[in-house]
PDB file of N, CA and C in Angstrom:
ATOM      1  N   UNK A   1     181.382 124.459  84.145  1.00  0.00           N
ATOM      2  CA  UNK A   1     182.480 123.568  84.417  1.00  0.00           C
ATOM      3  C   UNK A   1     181.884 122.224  84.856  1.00  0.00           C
ATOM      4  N   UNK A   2     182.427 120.820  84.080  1.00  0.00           N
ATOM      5  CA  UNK A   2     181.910 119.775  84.762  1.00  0.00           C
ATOM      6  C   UNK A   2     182.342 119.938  86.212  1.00  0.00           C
ATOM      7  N   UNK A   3     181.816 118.340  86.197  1.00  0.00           N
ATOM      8  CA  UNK A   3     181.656 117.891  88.145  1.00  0.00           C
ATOM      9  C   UNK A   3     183.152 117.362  87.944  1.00  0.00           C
ATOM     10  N   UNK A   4     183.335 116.599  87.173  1.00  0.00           N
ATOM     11  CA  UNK A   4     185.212 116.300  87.083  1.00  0.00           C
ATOM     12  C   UNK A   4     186.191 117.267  87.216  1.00  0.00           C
ATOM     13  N   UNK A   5     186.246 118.245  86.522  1.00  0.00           N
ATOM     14  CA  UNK A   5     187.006 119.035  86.356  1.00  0.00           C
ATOM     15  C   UNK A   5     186.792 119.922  87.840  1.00  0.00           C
ATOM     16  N   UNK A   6     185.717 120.261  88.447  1.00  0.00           N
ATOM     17  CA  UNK A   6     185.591 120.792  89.989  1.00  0.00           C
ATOM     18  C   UNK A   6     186.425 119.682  90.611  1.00  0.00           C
ATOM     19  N   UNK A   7     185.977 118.944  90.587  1.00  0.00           N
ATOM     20  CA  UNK A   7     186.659 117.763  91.808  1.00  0.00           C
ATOM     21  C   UNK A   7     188.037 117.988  91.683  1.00  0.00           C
ATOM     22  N   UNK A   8     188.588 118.093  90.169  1.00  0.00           N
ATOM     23  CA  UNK A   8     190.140 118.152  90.428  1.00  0.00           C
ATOM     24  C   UNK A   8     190.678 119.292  90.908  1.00  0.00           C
ATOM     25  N   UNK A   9     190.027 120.967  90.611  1.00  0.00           N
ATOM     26  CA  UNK A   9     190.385 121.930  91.529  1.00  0.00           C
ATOM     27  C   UNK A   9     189.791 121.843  92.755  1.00  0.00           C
ATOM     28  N   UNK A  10     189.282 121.103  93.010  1.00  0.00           N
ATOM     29  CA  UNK A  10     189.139 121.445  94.995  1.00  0.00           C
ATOM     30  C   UNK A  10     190.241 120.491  95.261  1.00  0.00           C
ATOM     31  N   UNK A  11     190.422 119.232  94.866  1.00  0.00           N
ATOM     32  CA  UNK A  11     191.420 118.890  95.254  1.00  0.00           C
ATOM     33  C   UNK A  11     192.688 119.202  95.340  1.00  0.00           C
ATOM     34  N   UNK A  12     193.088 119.615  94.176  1.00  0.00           N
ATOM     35  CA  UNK A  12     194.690 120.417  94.128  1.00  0.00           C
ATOM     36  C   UNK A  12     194.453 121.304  95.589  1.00  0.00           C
ATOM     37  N   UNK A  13     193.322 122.051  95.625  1.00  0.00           N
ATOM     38  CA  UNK A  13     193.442 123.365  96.555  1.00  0.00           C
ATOM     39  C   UNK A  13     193.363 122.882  98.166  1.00  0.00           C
ATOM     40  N   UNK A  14     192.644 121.623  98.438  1.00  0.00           N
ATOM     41  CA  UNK A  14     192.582 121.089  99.681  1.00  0.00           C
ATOM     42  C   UNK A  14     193.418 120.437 100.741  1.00  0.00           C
ATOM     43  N   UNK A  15     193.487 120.730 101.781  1.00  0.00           N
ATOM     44  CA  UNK A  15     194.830 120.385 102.421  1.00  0.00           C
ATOM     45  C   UNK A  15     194.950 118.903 102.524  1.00  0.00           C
ATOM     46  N   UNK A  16     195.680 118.438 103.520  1.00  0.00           N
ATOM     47  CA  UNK A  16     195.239 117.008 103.977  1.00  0.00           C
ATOM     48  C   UNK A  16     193.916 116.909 105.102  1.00  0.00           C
ATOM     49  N   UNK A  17     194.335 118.097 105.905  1.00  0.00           N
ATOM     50  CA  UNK A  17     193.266 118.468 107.109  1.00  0.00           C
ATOM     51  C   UNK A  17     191.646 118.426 106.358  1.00  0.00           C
ATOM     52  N   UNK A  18     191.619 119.042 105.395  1.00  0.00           N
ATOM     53  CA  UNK A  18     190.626 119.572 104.671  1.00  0.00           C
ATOM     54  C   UNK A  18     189.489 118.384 104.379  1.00  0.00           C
ATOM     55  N   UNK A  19     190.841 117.323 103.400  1.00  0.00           N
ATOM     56  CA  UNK A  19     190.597 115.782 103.316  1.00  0.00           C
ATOM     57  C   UNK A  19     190.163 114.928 104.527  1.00  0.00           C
ATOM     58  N   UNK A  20     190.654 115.017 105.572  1.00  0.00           N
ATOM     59  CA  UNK A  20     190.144 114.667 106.514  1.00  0.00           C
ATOM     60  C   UNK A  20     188.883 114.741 107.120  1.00  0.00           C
ATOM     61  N   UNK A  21     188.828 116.091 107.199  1.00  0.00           N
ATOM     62  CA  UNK A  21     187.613 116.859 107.697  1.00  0.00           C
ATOM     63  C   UNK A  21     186.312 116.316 106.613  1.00  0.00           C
ATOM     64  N   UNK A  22     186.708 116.544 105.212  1.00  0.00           N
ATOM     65  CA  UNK A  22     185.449 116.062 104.412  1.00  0.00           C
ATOM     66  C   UNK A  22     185.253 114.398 104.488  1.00  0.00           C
ATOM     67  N   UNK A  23     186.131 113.848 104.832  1.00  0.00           N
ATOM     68  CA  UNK A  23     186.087 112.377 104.936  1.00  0.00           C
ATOM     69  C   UNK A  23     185.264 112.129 106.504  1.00  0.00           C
ATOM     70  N   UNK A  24     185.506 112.569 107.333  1.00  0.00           N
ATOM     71  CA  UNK A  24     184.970 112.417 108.548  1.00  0.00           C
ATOM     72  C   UNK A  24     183.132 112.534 108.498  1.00  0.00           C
ATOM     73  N   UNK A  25     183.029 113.855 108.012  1.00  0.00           N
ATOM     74  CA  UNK A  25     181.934 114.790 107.815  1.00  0.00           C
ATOM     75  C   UNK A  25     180.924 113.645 107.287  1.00  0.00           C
ATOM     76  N   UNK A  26     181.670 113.260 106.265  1.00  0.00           N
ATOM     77  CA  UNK A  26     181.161 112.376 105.006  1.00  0.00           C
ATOM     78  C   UNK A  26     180.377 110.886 105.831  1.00  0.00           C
ATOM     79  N   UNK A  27     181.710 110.241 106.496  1.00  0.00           N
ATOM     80  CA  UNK A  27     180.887 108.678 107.123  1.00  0.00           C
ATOM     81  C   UNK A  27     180.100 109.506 108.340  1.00  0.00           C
ATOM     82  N   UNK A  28     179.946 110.411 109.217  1.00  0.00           N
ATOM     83  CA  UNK A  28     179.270 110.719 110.343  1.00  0.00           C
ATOM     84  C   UNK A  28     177.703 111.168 109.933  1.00  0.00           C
ATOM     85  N   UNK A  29     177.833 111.988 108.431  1.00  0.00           N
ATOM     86  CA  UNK A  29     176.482 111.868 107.904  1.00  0.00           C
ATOM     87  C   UNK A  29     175.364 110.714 107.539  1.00  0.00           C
ATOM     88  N   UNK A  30     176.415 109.852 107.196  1.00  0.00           N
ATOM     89  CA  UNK A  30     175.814 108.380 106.787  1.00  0.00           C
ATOM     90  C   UNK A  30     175.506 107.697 108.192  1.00  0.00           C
ATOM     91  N   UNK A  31     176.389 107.317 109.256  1.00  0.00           N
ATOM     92  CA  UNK A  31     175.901 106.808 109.949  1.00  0.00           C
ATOM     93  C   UNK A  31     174.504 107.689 111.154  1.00  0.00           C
ATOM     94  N   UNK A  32     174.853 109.047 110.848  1.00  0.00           N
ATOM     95  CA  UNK A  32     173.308 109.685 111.231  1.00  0.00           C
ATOM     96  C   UNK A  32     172.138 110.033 110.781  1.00  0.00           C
ATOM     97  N   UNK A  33     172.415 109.127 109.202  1.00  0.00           N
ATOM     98  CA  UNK A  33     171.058 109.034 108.139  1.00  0.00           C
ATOM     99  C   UNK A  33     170.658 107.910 108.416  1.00  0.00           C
ATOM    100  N   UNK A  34     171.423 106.429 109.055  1.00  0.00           N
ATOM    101  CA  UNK A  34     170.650 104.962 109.498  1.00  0.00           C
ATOM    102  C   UNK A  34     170.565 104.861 110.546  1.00  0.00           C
ATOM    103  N   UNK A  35     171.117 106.398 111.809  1.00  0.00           N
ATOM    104  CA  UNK A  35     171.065 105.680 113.323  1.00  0.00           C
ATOM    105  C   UNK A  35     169.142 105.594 113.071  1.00  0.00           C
ATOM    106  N   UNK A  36     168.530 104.594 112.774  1.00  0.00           N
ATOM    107  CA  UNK A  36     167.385 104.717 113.499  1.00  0.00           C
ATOM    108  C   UNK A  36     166.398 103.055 112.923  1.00  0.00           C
ATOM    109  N   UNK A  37     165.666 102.702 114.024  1.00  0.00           N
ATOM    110  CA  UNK A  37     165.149 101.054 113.659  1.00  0.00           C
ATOM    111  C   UNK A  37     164.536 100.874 112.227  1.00  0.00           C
ATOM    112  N   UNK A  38     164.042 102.396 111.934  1.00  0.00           N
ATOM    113  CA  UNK A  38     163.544 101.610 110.386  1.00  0.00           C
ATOM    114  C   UNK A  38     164.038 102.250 109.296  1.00  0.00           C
ATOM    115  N   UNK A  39     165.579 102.237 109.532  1.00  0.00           N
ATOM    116  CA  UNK A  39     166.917 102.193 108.478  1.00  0.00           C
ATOM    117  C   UNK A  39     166.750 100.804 107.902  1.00  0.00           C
ATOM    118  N   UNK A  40     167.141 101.287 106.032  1.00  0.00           N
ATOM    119  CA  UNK A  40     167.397 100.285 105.188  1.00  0.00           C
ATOM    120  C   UNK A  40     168.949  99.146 105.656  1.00  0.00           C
ATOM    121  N   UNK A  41     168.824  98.101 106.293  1.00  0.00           N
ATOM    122  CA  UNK A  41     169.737  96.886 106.813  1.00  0.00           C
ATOM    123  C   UNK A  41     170.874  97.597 105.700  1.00  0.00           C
ATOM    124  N   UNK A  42     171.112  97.160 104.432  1.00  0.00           N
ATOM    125  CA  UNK A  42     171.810  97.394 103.435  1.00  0.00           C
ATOM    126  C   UNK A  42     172.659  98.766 103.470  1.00  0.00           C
ATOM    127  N   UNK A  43     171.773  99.671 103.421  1.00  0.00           N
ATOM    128  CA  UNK A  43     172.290 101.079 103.836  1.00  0.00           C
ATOM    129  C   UNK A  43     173.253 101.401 105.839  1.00  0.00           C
ATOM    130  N   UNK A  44     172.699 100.649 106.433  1.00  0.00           N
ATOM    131  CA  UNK A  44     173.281 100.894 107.742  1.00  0.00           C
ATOM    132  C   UNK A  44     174.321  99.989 107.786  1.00  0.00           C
ATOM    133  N   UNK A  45     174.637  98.421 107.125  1.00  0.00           N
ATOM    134  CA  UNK A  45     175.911  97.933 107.039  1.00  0.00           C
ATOM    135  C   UNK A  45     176.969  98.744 106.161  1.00  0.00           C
ATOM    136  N   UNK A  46     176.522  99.705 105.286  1.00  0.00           N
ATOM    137  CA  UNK A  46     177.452 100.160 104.329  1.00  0.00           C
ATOM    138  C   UNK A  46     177.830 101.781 104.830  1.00  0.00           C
ATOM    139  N   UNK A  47     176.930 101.989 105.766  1.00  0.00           N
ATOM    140  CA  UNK A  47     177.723 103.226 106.905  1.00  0.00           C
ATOM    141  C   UNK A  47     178.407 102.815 107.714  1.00  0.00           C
ATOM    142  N   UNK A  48     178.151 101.617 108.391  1.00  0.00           N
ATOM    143  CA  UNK A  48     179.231 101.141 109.622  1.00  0.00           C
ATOM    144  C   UNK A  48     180.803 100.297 109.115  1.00  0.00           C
ATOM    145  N   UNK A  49     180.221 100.161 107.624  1.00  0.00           N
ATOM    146  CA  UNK A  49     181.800  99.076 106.697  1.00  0.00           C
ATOM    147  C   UNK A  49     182.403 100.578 106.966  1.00  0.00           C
ATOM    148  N   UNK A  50     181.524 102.043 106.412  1.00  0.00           N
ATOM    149  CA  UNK A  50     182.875 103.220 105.494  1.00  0.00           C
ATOM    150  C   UNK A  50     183.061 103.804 107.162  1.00  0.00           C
ATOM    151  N   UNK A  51     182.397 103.645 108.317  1.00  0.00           N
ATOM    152  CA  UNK A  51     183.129 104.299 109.614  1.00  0.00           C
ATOM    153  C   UNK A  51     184.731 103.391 109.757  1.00  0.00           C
ATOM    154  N   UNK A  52     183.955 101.889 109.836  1.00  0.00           N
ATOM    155  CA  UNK A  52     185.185 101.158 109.906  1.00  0.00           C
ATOM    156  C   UNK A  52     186.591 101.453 109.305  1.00  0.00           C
ATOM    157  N   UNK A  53     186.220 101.636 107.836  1.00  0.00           N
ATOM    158  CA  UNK A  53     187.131 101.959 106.805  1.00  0.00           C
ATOM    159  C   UNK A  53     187.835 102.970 107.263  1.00  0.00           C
ATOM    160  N   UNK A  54     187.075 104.306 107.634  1.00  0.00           N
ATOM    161  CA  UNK A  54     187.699 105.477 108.035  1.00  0.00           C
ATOM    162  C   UNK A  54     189.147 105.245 108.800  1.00  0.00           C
ATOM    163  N   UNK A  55     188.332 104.527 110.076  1.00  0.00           N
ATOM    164  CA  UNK A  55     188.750 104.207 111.371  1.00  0.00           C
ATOM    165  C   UNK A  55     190.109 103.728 110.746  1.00  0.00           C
ATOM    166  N   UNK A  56     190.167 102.775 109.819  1.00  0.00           N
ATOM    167  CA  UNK A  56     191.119 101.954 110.158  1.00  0.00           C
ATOM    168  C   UNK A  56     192.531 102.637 109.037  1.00  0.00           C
ATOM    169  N   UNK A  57     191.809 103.294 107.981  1.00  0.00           N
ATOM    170  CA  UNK A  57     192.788 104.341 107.202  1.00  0.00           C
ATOM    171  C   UNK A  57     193.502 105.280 108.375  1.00  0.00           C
ATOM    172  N   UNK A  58     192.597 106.250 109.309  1.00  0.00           N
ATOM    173  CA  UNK A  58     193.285 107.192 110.397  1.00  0.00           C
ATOM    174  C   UNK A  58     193.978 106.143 111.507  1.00  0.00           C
ATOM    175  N   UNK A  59     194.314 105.240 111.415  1.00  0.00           N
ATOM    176  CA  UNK A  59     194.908 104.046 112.252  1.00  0.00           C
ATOM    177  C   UNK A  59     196.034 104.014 111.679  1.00  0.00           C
ATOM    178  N   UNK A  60     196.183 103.708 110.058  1.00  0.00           N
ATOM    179  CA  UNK A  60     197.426 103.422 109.834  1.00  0.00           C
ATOM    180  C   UNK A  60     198.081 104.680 109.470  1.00  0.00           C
ATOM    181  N   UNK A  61     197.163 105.687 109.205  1.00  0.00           N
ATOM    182  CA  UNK A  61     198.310 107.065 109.276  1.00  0.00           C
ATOM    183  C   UNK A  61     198.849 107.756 110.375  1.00  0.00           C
ATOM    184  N   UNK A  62     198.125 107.258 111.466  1.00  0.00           N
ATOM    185  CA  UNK A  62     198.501 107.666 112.930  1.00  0.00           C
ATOM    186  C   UNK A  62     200.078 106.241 113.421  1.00  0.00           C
ATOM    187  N   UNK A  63     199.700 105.360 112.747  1.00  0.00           N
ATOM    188  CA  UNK A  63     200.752 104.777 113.181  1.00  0.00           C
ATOM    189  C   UNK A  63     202.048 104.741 112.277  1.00  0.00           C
ATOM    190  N   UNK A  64     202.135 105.621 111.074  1.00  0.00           N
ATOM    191  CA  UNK A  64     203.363 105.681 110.266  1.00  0.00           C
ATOM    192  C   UNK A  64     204.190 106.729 111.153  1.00  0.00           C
ATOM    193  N   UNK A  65     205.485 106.329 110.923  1.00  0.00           N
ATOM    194  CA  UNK A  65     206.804 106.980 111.666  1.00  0.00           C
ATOM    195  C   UNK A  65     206.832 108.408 111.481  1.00  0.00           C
ATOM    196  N   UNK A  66     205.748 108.947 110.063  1.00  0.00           N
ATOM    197  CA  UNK A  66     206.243 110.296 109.798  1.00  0.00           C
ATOM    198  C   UNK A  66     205.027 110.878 110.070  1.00  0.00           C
ATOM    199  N   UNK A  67     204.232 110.696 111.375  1.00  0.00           N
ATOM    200  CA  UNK A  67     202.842 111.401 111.776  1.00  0.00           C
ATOM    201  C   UNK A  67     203.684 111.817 112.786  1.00  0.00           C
ATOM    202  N   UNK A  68     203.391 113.499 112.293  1.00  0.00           N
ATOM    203  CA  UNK A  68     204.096 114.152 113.382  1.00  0.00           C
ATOM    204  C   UNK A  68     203.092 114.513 114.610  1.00  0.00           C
ATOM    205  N   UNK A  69     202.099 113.814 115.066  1.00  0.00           N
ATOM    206  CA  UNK A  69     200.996 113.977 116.215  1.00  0.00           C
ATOM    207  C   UNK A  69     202.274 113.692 116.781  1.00  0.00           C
ATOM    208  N   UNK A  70     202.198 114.122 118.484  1.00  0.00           N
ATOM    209  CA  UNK A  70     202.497 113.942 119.649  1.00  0.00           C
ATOM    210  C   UNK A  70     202.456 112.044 119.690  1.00  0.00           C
ATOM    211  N   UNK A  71     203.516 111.579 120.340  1.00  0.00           N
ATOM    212  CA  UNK A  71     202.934 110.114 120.500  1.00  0.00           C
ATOM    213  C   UNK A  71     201.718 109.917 121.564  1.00  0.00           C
ATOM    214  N   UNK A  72     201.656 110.378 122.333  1.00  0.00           N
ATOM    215  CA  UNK A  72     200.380 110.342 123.836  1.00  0.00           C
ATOM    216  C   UNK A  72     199.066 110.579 122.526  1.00  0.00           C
ATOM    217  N   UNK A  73     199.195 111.368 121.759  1.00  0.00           N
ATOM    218  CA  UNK A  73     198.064 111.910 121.151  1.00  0.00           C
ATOM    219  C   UNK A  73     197.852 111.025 120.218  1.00  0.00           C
ATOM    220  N   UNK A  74     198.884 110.532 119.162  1.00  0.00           N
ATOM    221  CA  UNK A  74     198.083 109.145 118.632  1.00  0.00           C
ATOM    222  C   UNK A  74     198.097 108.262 119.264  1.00  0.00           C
ATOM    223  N   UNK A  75     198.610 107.792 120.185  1.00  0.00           N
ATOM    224  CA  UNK A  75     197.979 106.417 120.763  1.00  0.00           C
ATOM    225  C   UNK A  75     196.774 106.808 121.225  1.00  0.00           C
ATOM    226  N   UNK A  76     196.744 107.337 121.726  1.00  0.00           N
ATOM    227  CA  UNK A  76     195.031 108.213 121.824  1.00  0.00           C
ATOM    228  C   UNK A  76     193.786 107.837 120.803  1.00  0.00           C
ATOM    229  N   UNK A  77     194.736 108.636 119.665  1.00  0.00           N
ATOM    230  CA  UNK A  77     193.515 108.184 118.489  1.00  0.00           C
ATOM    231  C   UNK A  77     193.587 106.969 117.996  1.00  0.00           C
ATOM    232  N   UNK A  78     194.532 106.105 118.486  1.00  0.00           N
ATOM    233  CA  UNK A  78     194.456 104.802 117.340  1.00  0.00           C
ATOM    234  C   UNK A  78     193.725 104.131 118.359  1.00  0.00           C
ATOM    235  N   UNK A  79     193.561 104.274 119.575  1.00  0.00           N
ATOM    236  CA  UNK A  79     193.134 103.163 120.656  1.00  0.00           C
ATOM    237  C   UNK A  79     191.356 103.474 120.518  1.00  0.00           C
ATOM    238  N   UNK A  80     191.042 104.734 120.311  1.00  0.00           N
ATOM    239  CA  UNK A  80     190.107 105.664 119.776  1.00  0.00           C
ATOM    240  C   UNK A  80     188.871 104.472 118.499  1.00  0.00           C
ATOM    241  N   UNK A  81     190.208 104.725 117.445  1.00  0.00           N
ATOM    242  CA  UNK A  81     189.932 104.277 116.486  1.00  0.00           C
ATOM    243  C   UNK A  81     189.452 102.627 116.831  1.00  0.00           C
ATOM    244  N   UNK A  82     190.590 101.871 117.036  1.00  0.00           N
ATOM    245  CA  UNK A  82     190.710 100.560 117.607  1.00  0.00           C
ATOM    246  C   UNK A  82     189.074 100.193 117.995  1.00  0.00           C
ATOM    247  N   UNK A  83     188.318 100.964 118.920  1.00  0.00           N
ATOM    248  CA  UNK A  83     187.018 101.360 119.519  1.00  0.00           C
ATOM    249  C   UNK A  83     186.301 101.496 119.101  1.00  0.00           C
ATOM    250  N   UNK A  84     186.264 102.012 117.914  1.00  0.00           N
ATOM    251  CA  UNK A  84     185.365 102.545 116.571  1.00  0.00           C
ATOM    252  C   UNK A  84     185.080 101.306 115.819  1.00  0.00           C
ATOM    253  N   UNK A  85     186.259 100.764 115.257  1.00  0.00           N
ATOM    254  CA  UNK A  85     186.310  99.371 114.680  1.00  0.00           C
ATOM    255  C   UNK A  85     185.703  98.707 114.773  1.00  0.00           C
ATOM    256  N   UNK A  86     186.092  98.358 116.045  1.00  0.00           N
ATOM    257  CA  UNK A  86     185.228  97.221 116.880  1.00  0.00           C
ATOM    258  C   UNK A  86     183.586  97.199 117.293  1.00  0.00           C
ATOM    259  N   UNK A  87     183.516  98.717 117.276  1.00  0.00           N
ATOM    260  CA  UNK A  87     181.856  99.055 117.565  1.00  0.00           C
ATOM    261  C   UNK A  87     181.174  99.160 116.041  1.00  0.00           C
ATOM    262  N   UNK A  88     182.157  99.621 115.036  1.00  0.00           N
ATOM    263  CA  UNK A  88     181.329  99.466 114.011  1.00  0.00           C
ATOM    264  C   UNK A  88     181.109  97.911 113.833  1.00  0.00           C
ATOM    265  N   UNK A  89     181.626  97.159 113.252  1.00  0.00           N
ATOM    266  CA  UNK A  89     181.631  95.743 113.220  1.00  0.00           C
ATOM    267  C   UNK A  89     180.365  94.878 113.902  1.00  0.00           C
ATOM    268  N   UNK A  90     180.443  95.664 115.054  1.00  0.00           N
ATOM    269  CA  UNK A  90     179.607  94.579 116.295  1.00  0.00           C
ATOM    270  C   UNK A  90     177.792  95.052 115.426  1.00  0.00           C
ATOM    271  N   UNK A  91     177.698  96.277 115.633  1.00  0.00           N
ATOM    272  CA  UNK A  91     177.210  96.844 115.122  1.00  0.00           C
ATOM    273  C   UNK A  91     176.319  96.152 113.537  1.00  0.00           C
ATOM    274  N   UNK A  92     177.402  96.060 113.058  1.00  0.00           N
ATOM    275  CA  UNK A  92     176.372  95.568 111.638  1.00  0.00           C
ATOM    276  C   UNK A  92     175.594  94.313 112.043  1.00  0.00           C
ATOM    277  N   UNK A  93     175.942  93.450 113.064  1.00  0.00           N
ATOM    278  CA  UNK A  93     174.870  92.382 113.208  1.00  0.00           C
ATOM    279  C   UNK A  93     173.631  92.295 114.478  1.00  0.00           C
ATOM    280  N   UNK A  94     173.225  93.455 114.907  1.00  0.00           N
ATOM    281  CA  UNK A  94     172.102  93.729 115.231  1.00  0.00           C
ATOM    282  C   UNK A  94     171.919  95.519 115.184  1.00  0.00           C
ATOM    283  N   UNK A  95     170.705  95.596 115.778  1.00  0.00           N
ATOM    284  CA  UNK A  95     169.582  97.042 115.515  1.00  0.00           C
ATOM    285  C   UNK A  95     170.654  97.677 116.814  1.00  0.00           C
ATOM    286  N   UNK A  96     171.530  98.140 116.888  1.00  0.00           N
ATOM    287  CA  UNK A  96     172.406  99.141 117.863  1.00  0.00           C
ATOM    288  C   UNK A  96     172.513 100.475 117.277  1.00  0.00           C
ATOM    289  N   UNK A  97     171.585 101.309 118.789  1.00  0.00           N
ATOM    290  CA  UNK A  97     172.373 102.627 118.807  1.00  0.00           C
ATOM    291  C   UNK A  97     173.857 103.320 118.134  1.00  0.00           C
ATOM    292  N   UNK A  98     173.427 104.468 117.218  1.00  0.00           N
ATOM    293  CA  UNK A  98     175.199 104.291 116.593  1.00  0.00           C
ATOM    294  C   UNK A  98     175.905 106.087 117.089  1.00  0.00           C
ATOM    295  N   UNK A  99     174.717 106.665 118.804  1.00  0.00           N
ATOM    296  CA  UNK A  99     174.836 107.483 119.232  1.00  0.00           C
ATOM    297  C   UNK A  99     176.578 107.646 119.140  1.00  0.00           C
ATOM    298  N   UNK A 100     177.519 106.638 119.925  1.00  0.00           N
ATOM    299  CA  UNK A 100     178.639 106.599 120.423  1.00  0.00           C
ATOM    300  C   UNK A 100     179.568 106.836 119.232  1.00  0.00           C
ATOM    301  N   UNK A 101     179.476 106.077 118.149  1.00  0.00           N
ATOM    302  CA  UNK A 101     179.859 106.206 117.468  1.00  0.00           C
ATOM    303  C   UNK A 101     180.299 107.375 116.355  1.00  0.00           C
ATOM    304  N   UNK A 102     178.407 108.141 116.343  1.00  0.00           N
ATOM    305  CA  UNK A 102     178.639 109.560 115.728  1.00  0.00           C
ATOM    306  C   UNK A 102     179.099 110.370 116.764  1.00  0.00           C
ATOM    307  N   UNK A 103     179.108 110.512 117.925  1.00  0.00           N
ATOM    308  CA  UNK A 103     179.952 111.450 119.306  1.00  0.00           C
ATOM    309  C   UNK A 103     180.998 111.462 119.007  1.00  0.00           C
ATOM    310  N   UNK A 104     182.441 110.058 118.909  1.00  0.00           N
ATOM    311  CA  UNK A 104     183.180 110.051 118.412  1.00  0.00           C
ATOM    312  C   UNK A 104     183.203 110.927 117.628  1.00  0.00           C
ATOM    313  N   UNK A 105     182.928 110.580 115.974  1.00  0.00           N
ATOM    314  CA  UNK A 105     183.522 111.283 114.788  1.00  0.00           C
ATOM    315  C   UNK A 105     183.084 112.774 115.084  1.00  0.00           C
ATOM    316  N   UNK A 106     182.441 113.142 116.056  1.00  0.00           N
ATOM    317  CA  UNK A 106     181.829 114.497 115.870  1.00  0.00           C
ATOM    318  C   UNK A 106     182.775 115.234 116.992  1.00  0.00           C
ATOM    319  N   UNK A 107     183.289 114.582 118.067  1.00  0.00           N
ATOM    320  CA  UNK A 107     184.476 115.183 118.525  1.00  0.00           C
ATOM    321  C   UNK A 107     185.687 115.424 118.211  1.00  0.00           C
ATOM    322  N   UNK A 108     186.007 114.181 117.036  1.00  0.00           N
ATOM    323  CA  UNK A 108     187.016 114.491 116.362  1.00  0.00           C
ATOM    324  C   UNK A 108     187.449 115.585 115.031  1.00  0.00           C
ATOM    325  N   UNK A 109     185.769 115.599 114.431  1.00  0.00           N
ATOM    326  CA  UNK A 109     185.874 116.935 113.674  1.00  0.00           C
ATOM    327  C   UNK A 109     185.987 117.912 114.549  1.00  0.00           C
ATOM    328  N   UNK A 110     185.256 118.366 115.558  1.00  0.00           N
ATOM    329  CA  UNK A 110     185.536 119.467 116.166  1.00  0.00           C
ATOM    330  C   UNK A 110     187.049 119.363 116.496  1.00  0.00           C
ATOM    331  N   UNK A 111     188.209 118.772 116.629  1.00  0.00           N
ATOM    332  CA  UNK A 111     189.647 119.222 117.147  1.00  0.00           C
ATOM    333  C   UNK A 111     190.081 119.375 115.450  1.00  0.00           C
ATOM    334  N   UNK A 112     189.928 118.521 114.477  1.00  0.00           N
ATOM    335  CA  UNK A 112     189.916 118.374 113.456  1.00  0.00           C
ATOM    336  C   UNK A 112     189.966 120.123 112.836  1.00  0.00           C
ATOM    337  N   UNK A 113     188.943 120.620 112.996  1.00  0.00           N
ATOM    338  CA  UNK A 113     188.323 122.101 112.836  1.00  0.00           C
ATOM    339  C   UNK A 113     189.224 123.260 113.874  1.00  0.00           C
ATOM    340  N   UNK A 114     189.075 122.688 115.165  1.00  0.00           N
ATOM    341  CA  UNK A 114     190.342 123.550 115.564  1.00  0.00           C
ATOM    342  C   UNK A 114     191.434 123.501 115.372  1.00  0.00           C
ATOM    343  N   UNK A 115     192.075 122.455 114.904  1.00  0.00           N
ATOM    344  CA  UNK A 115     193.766 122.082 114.555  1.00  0.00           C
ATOM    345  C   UNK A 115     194.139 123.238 113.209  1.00  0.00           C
ATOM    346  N   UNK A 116     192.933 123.071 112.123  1.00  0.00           N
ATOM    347  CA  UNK A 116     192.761 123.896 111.146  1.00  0.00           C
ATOM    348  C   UNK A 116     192.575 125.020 111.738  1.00  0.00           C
ATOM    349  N   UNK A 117     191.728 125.632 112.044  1.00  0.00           N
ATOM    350  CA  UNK A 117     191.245 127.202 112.250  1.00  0.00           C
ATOM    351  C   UNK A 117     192.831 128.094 113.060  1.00  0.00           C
ATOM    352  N   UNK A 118     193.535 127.017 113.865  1.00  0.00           N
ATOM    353  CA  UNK A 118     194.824 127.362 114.627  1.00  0.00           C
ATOM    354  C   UNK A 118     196.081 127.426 113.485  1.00  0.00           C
ATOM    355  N   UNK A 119     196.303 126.709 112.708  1.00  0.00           N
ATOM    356  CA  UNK A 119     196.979 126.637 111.548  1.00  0.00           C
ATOM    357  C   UNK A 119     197.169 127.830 110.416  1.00  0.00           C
ATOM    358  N   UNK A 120     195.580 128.411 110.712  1.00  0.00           N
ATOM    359  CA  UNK A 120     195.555 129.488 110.192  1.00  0.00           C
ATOM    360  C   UNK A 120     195.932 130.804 109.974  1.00  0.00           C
TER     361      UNK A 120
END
């Protein structure tokens, strides 16, 4: 079976959570393949653009009317996010630690992973 034709059955079969989870997984790997001083410049701005990106996609789905999170709980994550943003950003213009940053996404897969495993 091609790689196309896989991609379209995992997708049909994947939740949104699922999507999430592989999207998270996905920028937290990247930015823990350049946390380090003799990361390619090129490669570590283009992990901290797709954290940003993340950040700011789970921003506007946390702030549509039909996210049924708790409100305490997304303002949580968007202020979260908001944080992320801003640290990725700062971030692309000097050699910064991107410890905080992968903690973040790595706490959020873990609820991410329990929200799923509870669902179950």
């Amino acid at each position: 079976m091609s790689y196309a034709a896989y991609a379209t059955v995992q997708k049909a079969s994947e939740t949104s959570r699922d999507t999430e989870i592989r999207a998270v997984s996905h920028v937290t790997r990247q930015l823990s393949d350049v946390n380090k001083p003799s990361a390619d410049p090129i490669s570590r701005i283009h992990a901290l653009r797709g954290n940003a990106k993340l950040w700011s996609l789970l921003i506007e789905d946390l702030s549509d009317p039909g996210n049924a999170l708790p409100d305490v709980l997304k303002a949580s994550y968007i202020s979260l996010g908001l944080f992320a943003c801003r640290t990725s950003l700062a971030a692309m213009s000097g050699v910064a630690d991107l410890s905080t940053l992968i903690r973040i996404n790595t706490d959020v897969l873990e609820a991410l992973d329990y929200q799923r495993a509870a669902a179950a």
